[in-house]
N, C-alpha and C. Protein backbone atom coordinates (compact mmCIF):
# COMPACT_ATOMS: atom_id res chain seq x y z
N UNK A 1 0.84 -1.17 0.00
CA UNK A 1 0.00 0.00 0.00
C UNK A 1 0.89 1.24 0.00
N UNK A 2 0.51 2.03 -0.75
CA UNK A 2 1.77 3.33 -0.86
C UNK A 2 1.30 4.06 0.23
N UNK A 3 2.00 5.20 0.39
CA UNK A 3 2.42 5.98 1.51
C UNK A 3 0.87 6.44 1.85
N UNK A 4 0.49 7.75 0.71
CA UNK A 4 -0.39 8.33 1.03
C UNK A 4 -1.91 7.33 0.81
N UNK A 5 -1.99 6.13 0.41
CA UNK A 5 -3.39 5.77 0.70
C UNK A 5 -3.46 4.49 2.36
N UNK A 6 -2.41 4.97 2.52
CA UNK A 6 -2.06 4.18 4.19
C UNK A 6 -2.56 5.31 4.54
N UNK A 7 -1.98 6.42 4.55
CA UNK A 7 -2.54 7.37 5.57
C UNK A 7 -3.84 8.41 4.88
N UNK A 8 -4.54 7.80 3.94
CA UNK A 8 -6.14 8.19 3.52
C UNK A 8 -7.04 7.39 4.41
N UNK A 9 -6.46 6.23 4.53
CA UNK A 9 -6.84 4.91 4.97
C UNK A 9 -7.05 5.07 6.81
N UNK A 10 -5.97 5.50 7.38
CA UNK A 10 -5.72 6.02 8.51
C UNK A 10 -6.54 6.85 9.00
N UNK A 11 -6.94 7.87 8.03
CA UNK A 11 -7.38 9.27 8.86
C UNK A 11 -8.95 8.59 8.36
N UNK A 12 -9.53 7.89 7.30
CA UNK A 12 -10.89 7.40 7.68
C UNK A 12 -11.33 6.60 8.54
N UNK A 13 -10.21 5.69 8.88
CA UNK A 13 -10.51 4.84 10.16
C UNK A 13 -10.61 6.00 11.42
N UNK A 14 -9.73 6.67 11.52
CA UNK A 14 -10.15 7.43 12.70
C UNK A 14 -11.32 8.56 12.75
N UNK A 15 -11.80 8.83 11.96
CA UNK A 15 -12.89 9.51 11.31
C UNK A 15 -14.20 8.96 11.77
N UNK A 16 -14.11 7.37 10.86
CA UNK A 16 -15.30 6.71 11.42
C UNK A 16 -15.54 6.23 12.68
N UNK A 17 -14.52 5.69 13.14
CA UNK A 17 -14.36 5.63 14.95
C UNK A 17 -14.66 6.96 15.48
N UNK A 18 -15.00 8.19 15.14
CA UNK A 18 -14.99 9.42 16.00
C UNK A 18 -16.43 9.43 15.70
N UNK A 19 -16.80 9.23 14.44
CA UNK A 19 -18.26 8.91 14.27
C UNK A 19 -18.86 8.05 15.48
N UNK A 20 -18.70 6.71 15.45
CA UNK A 20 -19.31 5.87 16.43
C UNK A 20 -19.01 6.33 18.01
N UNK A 21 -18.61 7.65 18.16
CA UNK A 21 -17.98 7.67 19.35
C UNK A 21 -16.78 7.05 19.77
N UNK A 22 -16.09 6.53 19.30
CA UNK A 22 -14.76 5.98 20.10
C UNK A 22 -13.68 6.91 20.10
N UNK A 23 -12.67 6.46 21.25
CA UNK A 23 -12.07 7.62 21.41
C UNK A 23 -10.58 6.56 21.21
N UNK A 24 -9.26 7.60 20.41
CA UNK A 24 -8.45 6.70 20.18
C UNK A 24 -8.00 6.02 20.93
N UNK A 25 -7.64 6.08 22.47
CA UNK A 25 -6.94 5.40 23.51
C UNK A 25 -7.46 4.25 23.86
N UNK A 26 -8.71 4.15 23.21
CA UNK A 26 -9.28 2.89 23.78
C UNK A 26 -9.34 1.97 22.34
N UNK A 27 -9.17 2.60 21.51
CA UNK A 27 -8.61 1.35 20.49
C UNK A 27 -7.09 0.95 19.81
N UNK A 28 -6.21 1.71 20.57
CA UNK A 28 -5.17 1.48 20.28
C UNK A 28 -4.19 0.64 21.44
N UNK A 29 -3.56 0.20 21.55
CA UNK A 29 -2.77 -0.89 22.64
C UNK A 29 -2.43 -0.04 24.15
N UNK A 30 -2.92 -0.61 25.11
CA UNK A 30 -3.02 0.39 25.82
C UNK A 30 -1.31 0.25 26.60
N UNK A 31 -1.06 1.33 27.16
CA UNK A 31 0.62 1.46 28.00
C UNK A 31 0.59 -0.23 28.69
N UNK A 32 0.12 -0.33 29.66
CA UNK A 32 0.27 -1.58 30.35
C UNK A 32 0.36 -2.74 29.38
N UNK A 33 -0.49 -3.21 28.33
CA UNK A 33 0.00 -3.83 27.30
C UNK A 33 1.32 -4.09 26.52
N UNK A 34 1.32 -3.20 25.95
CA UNK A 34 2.72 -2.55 25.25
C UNK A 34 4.24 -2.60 26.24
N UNK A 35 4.08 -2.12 27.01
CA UNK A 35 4.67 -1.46 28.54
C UNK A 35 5.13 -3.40 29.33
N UNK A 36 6.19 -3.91 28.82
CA UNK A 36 5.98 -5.01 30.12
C UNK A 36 6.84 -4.79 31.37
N UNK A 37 8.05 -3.79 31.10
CA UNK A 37 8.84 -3.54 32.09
C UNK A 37 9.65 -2.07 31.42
N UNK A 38 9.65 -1.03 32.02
CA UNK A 38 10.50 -0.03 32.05
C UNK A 38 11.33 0.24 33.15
N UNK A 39 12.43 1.04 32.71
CA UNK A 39 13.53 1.25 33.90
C UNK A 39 14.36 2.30 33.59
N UNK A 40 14.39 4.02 34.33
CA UNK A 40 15.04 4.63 33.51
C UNK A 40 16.09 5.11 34.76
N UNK A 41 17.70 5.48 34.40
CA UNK A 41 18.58 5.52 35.86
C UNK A 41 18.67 4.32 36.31
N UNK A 42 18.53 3.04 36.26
CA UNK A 42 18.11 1.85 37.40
C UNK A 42 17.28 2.03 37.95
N UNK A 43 15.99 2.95 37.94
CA UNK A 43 14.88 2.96 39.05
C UNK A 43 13.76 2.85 38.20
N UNK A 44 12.52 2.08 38.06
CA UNK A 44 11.76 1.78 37.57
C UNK A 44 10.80 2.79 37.32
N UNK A 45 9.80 2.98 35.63
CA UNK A 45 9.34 3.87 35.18
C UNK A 45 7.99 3.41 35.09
N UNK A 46 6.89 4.41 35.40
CA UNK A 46 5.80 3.65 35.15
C UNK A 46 5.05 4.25 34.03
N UNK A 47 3.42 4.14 33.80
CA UNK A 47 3.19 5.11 32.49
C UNK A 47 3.00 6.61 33.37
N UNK A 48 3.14 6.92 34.53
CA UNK A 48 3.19 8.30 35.02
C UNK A 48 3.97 9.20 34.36
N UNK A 49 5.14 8.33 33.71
CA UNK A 49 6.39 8.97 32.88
C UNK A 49 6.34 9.36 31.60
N UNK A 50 5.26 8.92 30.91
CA UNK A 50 5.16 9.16 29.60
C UNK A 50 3.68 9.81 29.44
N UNK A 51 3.64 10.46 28.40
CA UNK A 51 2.65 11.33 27.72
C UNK A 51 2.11 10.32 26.24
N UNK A 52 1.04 10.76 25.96
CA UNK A 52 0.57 10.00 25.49
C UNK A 52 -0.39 11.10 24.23
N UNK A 53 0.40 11.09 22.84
CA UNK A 53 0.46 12.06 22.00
C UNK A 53 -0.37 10.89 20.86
N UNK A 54 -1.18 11.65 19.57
CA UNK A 54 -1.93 11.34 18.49
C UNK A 54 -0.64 11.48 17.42
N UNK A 55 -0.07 10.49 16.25
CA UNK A 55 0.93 10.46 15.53
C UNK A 55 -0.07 10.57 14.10
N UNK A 56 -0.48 11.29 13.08
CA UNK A 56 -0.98 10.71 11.96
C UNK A 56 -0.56 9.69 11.01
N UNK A 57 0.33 8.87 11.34
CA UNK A 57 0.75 7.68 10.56
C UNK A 57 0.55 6.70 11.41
N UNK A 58 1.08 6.95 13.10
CA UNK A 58 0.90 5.69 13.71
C UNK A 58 0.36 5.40 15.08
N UNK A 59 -0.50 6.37 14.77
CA UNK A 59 -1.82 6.43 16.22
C UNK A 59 -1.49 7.40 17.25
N UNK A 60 -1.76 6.24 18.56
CA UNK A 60 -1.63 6.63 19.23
C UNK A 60 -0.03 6.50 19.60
N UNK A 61 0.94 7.33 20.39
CA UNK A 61 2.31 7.34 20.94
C UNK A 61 2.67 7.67 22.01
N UNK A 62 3.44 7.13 22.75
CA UNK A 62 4.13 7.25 24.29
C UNK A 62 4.74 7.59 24.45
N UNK A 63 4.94 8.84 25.61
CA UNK A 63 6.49 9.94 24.74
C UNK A 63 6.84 9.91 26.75
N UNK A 64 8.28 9.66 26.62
CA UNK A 64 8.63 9.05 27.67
C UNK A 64 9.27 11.04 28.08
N UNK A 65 8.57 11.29 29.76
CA UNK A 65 9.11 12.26 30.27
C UNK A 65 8.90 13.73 29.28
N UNK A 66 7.99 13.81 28.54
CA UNK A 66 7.75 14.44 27.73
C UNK A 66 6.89 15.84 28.38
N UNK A 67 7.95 17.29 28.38
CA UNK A 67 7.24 18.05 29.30
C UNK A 67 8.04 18.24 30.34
N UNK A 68 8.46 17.28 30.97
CA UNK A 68 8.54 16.84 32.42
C UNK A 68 9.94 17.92 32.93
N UNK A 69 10.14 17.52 33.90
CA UNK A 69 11.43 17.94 34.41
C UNK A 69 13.06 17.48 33.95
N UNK A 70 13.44 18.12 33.44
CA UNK A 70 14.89 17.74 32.87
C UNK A 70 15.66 16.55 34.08
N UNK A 71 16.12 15.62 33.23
CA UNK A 71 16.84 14.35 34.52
C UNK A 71 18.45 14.09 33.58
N UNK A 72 19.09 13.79 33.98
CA UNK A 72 19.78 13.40 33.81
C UNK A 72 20.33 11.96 34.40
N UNK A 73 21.13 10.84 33.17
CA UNK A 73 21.15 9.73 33.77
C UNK A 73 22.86 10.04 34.81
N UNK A 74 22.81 8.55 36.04
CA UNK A 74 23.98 8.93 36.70
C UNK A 74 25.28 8.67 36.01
N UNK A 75 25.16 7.32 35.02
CA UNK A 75 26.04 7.27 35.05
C UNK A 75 25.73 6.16 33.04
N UNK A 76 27.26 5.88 32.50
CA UNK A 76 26.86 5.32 31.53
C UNK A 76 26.40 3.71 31.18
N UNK A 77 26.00 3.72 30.14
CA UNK A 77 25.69 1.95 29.76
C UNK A 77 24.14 1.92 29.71
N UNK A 78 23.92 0.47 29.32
CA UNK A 78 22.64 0.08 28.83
C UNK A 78 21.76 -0.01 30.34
N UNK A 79 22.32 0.14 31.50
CA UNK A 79 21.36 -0.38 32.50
C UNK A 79 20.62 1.19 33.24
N UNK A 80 21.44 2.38 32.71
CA UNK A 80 21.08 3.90 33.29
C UNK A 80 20.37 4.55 32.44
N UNK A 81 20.15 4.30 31.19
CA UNK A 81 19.17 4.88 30.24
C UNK A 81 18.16 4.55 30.46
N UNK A 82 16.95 4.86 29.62
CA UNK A 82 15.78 4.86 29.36
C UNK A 82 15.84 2.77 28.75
N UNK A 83 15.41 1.58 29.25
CA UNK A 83 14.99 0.69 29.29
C UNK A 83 13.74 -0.30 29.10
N UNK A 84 13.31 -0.58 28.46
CA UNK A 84 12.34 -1.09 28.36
C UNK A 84 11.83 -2.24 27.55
N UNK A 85 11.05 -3.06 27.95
CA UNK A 85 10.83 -4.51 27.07
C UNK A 85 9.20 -4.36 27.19
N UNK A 86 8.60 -4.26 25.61
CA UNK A 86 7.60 -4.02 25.21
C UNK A 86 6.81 -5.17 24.50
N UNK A 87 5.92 -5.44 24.42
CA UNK A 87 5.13 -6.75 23.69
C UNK A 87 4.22 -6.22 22.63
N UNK A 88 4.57 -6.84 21.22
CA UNK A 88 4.15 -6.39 20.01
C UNK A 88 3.20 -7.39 19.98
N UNK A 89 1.53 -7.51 19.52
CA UNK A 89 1.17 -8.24 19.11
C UNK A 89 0.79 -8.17 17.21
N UNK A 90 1.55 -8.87 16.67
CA UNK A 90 1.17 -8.50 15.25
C UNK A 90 0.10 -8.85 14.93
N UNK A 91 -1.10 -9.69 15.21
CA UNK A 91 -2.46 -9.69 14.52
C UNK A 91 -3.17 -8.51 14.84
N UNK A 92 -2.61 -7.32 15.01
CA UNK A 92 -3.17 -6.54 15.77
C UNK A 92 -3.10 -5.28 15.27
N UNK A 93 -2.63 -5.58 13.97
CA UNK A 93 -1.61 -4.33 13.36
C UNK A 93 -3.07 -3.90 12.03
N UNK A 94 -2.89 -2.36 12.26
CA UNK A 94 -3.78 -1.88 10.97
C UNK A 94 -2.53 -1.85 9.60
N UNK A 95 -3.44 -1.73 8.67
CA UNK A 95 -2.68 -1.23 7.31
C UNK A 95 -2.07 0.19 7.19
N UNK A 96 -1.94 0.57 8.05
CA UNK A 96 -1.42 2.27 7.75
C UNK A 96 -0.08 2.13 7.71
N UNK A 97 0.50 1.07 8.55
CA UNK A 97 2.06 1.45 8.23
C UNK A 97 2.45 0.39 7.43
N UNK A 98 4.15 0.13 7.08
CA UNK A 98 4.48 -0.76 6.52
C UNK A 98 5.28 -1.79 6.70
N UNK A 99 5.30 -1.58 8.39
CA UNK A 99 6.40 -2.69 8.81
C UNK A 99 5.54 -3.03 10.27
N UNK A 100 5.75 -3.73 10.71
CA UNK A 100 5.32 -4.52 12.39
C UNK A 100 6.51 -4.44 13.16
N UNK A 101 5.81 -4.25 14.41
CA UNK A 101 6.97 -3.78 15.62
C UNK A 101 6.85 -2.43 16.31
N UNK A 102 7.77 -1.78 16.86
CA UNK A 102 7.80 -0.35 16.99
C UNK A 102 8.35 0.22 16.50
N UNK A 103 8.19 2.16 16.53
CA UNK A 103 9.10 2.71 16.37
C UNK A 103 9.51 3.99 17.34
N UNK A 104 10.49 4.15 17.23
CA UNK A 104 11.08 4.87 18.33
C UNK A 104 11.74 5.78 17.82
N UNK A 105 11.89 7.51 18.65
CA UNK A 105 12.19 8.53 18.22
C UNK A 105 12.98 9.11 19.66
N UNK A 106 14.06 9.71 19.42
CA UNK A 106 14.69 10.34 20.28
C UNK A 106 14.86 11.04 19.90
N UNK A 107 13.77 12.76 20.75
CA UNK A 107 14.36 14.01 20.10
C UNK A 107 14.17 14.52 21.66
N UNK A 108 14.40 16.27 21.22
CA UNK A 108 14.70 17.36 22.29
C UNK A 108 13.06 16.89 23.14
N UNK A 109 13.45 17.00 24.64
CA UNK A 109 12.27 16.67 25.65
C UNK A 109 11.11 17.87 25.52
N UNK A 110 11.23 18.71 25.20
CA UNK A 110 10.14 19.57 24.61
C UNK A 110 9.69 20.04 23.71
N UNK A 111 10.46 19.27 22.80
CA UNK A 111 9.82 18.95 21.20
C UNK A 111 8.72 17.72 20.73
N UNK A 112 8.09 18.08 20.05
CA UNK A 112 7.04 17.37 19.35
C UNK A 112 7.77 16.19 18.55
N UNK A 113 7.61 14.74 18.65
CA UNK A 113 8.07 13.70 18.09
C UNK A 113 7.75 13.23 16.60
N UNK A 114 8.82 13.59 16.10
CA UNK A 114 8.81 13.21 14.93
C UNK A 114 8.81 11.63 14.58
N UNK A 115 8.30 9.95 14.58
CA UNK A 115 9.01 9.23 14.21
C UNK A 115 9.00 8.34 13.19
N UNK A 116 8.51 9.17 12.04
CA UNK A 116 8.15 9.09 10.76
C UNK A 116 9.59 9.15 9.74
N UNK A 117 10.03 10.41 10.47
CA UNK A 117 11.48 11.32 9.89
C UNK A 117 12.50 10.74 10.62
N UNK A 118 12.73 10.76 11.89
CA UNK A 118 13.58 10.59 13.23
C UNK A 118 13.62 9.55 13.92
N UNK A 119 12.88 8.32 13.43
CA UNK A 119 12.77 7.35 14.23
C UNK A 119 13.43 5.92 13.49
N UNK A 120 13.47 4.85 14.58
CA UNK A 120 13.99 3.84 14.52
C UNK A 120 13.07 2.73 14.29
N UNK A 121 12.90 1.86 13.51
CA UNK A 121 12.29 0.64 13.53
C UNK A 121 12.78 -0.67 14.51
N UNK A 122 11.77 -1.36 14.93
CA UNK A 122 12.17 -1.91 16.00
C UNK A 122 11.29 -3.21 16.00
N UNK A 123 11.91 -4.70 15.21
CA UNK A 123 11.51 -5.27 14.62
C UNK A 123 10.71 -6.42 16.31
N UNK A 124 9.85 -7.16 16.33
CA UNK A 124 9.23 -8.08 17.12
C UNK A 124 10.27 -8.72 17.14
N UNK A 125 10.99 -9.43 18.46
CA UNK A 125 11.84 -10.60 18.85
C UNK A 125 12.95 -9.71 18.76
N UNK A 126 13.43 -8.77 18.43
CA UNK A 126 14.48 -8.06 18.89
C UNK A 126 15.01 -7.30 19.67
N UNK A 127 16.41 -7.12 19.62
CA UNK A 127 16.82 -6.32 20.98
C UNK A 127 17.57 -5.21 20.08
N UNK A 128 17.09 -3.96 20.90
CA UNK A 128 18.58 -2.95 20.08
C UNK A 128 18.78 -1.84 21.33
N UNK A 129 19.72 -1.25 21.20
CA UNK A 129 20.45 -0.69 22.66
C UNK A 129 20.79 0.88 21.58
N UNK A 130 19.88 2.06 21.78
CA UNK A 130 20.89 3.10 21.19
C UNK A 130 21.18 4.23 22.28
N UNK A 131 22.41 4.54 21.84
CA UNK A 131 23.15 5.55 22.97
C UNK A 131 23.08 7.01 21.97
N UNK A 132 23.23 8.52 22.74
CA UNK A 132 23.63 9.26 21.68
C UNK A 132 23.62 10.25 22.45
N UNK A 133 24.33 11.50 21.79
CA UNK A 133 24.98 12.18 22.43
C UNK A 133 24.59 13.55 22.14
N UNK A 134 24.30 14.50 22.73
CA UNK A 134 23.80 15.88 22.09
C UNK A 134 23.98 17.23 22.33
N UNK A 135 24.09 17.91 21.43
CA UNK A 135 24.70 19.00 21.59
C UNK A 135 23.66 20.41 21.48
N UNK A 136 23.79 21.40 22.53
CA UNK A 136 22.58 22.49 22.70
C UNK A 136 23.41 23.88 21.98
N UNK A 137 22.78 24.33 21.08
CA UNK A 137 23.13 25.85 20.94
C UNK A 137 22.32 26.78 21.13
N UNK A 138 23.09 27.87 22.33
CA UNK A 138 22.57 28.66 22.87
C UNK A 138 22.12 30.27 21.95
N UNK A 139 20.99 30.60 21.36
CA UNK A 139 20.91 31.93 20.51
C UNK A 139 21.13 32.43 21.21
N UNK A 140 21.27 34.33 21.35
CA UNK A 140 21.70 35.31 21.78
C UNK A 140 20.41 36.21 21.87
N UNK A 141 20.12 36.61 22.88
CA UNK A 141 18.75 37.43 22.78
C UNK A 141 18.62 38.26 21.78
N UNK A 142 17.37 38.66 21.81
CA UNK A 142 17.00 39.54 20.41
C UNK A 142 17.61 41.07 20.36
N UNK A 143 17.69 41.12 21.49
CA UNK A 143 18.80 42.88 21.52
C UNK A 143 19.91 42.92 21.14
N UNK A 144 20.49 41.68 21.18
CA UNK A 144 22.07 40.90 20.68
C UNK A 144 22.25 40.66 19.35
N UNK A 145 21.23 40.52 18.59
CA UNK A 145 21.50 40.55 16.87
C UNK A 145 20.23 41.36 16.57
N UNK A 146 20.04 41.14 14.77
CA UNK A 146 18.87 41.77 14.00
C UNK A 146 18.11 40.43 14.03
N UNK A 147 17.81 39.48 14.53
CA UNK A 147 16.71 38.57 14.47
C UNK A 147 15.54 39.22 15.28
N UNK A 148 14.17 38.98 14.89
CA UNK A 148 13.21 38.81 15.85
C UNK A 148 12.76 38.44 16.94
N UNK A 149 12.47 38.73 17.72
CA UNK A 149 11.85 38.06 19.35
C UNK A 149 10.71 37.20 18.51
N UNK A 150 10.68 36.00 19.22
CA UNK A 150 9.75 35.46 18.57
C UNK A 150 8.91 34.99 19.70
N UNK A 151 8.95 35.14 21.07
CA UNK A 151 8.34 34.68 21.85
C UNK A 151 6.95 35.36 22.04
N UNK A 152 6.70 36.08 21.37
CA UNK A 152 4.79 36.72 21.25
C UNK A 152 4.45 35.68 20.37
N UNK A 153 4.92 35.19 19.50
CA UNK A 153 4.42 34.13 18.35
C UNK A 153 3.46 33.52 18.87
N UNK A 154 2.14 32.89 18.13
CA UNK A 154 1.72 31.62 18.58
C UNK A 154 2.30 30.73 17.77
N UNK A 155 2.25 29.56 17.91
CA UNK A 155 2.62 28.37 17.35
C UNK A 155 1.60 27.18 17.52
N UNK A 156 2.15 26.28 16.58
CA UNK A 156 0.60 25.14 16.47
C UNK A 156 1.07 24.19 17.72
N UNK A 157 2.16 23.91 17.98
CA UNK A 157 3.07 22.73 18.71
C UNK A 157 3.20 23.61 20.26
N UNK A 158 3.55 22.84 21.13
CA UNK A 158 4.01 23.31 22.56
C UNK A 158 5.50 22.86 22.51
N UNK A 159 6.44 24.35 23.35
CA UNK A 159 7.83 23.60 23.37
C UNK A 159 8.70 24.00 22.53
N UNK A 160 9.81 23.39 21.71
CA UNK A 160 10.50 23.54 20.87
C UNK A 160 10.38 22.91 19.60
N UNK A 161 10.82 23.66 18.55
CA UNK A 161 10.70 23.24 17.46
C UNK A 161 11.52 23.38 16.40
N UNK A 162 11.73 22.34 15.63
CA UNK A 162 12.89 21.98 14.87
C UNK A 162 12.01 21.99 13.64
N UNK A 163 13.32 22.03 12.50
CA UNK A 163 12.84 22.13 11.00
C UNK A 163 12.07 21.00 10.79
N UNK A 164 11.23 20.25 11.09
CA UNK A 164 10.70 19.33 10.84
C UNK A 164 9.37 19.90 10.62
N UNK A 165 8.89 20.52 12.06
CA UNK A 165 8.02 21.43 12.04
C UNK A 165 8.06 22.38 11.43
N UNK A 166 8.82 23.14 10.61
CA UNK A 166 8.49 24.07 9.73
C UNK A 166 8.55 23.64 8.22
N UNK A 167 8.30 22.34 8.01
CA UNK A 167 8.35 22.12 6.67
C UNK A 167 6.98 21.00 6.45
């Protein structure tokens, strides 16, 4: 199924479900499902930790600490990050996307998740471990160059926003 009649396909399924009254969270896999064990630092995460955002390609999404208070892990390796072992059921899968499994996006904690563009596929029966490293640049207030203040702006998104969102 090509791109755009997956997601024609998508937005009438959710269309007609809004018709019958249903609301997406209750037809899409719920956290505790999905969710069989998280662990972020070594100290265990529950769905209190994640936000729970509408994706137009792939539903509903779980956005870990999203908002939240900046954390930092103590120390390095696979056991102080963000952790988790999730249960895919594939008979379970609509036609909108084109692969089974998850996918996963690591961006800025107060940015809107891209993981269409930005994300990782994450096949059923597998394991994958990603580390990464990131770098912040600080602008200079608006009295400091000829750019605009842009903080009167409205914007469609909450947070920060990257060229993803402006294209």
């Amino acid at each position: 199924m090509e791109q755009q009649s997956r997601l024609e396909w998508l937005i009438s399924y959710y269309m007609a479900m809004s018709r019958e009254g249903g609301h997406f969270e209750e037809k899409a896999i719920s956290f505790a499902t999905l969710v069989k064990n998280c662990a972020y630092n070594a100290a265990t995460c529950t769905q209190e930790n994640f936000t729970s955002v509408f994706h137009p390609s792939y539903g509903l999404c779980y956005v870990f600490n999203f908002h939240g208070e900046a954390s930092k892990v103590t120390r390095s390796g696979p056991n102080y990050g963000l952790k988790m072992l999730l249960y895919t059921n594939i008979s379970e899968y609509i036609e909108a996307t084109t692969s089974i499994g998850c996918r996963i996006a690591i961006h800025d904690q107060d940015a809107y998740p891209f993981p269409d563009t930005f994300g990782y596929s994450i096949q059923p029966g597998s394991a994958i471990a990603l580390s990464m490293r990131a770098n912040r640049n600080e602008r200079l207030n608006a009295g400091e160059t000829k750019c605009q203040d842009d903080s009167e702006r409205e914007y469609l998104y909450d947070g920060s926003y990257t060229m993803e969102v402006y294209l």
